[in-house]
Protein backbone atom coordinates (compact mmCIF):
# COMPACT_ATOMS: atom_id res chain seq x y z
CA UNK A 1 25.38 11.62 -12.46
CA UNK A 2 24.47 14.25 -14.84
CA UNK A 3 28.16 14.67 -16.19
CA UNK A 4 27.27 10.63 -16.86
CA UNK A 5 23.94 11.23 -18.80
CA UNK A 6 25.27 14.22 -21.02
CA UNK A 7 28.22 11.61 -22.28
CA UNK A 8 25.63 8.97 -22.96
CA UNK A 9 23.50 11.58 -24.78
CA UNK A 10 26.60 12.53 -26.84
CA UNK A 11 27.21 9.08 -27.81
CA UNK A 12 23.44 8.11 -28.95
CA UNK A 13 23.48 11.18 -31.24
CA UNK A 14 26.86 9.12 -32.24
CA UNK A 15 25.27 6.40 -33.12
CA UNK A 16 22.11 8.37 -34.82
CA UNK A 17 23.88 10.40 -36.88
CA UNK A 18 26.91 8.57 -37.86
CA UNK A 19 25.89 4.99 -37.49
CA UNK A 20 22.70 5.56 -38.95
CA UNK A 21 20.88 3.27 -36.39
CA UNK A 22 17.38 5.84 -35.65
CA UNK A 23 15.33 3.20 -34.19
CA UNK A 24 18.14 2.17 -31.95
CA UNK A 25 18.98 5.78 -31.16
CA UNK A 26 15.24 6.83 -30.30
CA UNK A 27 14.86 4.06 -27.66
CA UNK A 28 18.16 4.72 -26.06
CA UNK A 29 17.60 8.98 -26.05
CA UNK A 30 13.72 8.02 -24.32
CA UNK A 31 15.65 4.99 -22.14
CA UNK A 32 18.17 7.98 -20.71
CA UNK A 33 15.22 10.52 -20.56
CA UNK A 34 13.60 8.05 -18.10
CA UNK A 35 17.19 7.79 -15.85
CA UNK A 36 17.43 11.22 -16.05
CA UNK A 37 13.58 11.72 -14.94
CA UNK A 38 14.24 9.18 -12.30
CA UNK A 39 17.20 11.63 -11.30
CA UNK A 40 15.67 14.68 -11.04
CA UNK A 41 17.23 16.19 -13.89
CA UNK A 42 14.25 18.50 -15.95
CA UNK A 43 16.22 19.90 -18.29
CA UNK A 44 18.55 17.17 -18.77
CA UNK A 45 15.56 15.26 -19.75
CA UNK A 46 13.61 17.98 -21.61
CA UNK A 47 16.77 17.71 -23.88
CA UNK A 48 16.89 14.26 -24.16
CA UNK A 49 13.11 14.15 -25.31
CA UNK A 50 13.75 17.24 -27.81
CA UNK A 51 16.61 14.49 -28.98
CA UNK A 52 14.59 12.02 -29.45
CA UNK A 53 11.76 13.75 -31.05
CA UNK A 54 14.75 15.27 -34.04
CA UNK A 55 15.37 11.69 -34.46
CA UNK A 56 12.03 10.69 -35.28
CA UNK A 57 11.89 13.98 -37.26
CA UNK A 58 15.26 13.47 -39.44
CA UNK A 59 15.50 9.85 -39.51
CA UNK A 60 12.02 7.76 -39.26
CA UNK A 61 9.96 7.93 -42.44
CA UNK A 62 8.14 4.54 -43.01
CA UNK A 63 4.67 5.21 -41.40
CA UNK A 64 4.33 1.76 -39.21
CA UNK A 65 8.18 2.80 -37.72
CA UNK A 66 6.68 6.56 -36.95
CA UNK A 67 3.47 4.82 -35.49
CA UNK A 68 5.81 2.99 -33.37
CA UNK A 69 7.89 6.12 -32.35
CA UNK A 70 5.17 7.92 -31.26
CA UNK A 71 3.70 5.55 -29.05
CA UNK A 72 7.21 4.83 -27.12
CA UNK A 73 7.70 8.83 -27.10
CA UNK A 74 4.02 8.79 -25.39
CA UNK A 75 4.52 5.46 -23.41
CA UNK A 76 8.09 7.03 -21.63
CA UNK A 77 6.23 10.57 -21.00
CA UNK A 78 3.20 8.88 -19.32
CA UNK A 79 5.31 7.67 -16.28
CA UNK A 80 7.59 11.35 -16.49
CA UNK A 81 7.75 12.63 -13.14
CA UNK A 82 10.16 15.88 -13.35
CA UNK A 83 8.48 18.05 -15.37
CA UNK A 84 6.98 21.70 -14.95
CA UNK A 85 3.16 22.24 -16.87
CA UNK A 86 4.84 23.99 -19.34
CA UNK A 87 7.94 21.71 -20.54
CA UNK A 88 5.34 18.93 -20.27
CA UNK A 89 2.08 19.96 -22.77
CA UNK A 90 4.89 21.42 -24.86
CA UNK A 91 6.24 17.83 -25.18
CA UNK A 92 2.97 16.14 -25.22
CA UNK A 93 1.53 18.78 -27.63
CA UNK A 94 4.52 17.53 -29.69
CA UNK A 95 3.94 14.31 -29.40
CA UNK A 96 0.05 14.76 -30.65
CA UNK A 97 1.32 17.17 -33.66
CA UNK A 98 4.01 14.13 -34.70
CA UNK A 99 0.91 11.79 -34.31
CA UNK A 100 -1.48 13.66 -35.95
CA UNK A 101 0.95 13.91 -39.13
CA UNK A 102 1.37 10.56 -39.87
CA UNK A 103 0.17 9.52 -43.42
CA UNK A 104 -2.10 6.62 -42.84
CA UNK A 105 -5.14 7.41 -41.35
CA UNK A 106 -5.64 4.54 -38.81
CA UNK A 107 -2.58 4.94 -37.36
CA UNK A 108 -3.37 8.98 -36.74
CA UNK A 109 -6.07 7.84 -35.21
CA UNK A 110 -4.08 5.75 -32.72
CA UNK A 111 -1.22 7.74 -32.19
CA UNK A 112 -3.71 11.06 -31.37
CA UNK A 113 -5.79 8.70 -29.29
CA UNK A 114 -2.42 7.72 -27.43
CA UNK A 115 -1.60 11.32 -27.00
CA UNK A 116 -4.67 12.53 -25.50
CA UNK A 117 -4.50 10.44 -22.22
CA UNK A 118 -1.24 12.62 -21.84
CA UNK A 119 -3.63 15.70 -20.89
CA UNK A 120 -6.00 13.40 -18.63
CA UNK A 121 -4.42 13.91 -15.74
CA UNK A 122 -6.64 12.25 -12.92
CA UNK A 123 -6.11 12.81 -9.41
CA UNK A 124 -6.55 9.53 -7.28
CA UNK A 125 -9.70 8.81 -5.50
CA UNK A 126 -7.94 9.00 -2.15
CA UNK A 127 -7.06 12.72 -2.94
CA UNK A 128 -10.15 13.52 -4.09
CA UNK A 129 -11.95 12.00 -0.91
CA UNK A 130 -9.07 13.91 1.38
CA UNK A 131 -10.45 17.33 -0.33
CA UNK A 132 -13.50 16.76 0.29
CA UNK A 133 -14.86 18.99 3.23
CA UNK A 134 -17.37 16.31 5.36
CA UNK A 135 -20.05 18.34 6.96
CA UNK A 136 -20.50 17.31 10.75
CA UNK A 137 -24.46 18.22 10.98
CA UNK A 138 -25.82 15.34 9.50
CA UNK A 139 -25.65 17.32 5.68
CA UNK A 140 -24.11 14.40 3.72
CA UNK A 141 -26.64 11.82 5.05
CA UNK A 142 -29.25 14.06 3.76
CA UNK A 143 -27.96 14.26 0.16
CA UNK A 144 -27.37 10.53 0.17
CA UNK A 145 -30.68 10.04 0.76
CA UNK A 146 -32.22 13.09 -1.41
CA UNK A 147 -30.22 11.37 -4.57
CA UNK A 148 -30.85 7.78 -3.46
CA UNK A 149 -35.07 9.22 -3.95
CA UNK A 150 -34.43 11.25 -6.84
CA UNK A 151 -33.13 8.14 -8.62
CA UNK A 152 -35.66 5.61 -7.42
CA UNK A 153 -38.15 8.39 -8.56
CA UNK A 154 -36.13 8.42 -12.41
CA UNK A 155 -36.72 4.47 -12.46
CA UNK A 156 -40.08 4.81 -11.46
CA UNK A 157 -40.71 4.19 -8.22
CA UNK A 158 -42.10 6.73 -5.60
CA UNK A 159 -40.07 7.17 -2.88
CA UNK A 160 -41.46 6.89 0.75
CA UNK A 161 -40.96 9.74 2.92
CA UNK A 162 -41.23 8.75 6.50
């Protein structure tokens, strides 16, 4: 399968440098990062990212076509799955660099917002809850009712102690 995606990613940078097709050639390199990603491949896709970003580099120079690039480079990486910490903020520090860059103003302002969910990792509730140590002596009903006082006492209203 990998023998497979290396051909494919010798025939986009084909058809980016010789066809002169960038557009085209940026969604196909990000559409083969994501098979590769699905694959297991890291640095199989790492390269087919750093492919796509020299595209956008070499090739894409009309601002509304960069805004555009940045947000599929962005779009692909949010649902990545194979990467390390470090091959990923290198790619999404990229990513907010490119964005940041851009000539127009509103559109940095869209393309960094874009790129800053990439570092917002959040951990699902159910993890979160799982972590959680729960006390067996009666501890947790105790805060629950400590903050449900503290913030009837905030609104205004003295709590009852009974």
């Amino acid at each position: 399968m990998s023998t497979t995606i290396k051909f494919i990613r010798q025939l986009i940078s084909i058809l980016a440098t010789q066809v002169d097709a960038p557009t085209i050639a940026l969604r196909l390199f990000l559409l083969a990062a994501q098979i590769a990603d699905e694959c297991g491949f890291e640095d199989l896709t790492y390269d087919l990212y750093v492919q796509a970003f020299t595209v956008y580099e070499e090739s894409i120079s009309e601002s509304r076509a960069q805004l555009q690039a940045v947000a599929l480079i962005v779009g692909t990486l949010q649902g990545a799955k194979v990467f390390g910490s470090d091959n990923f903020d290198t790619l999404i520090t990229k990513a907010a660099l490119h964005g940041a860059k851009l000539l127009k103003k509103p559109h940095q302002s869209t393309a960094v917002s874009l790129a800053s969910h990439m570092w917002w990792q959040e951990t699902s509730t159910v993890d979160a809850e799982a972590e959680k140590p729960t006390p067996s002596d009666g501890t947790k009903e105790k805060e629950e009712d400590a903050n449900s006082d503290n913030i009837k006492a905030v609104r205004g209203h003295t709590p009852s102690r009974d």
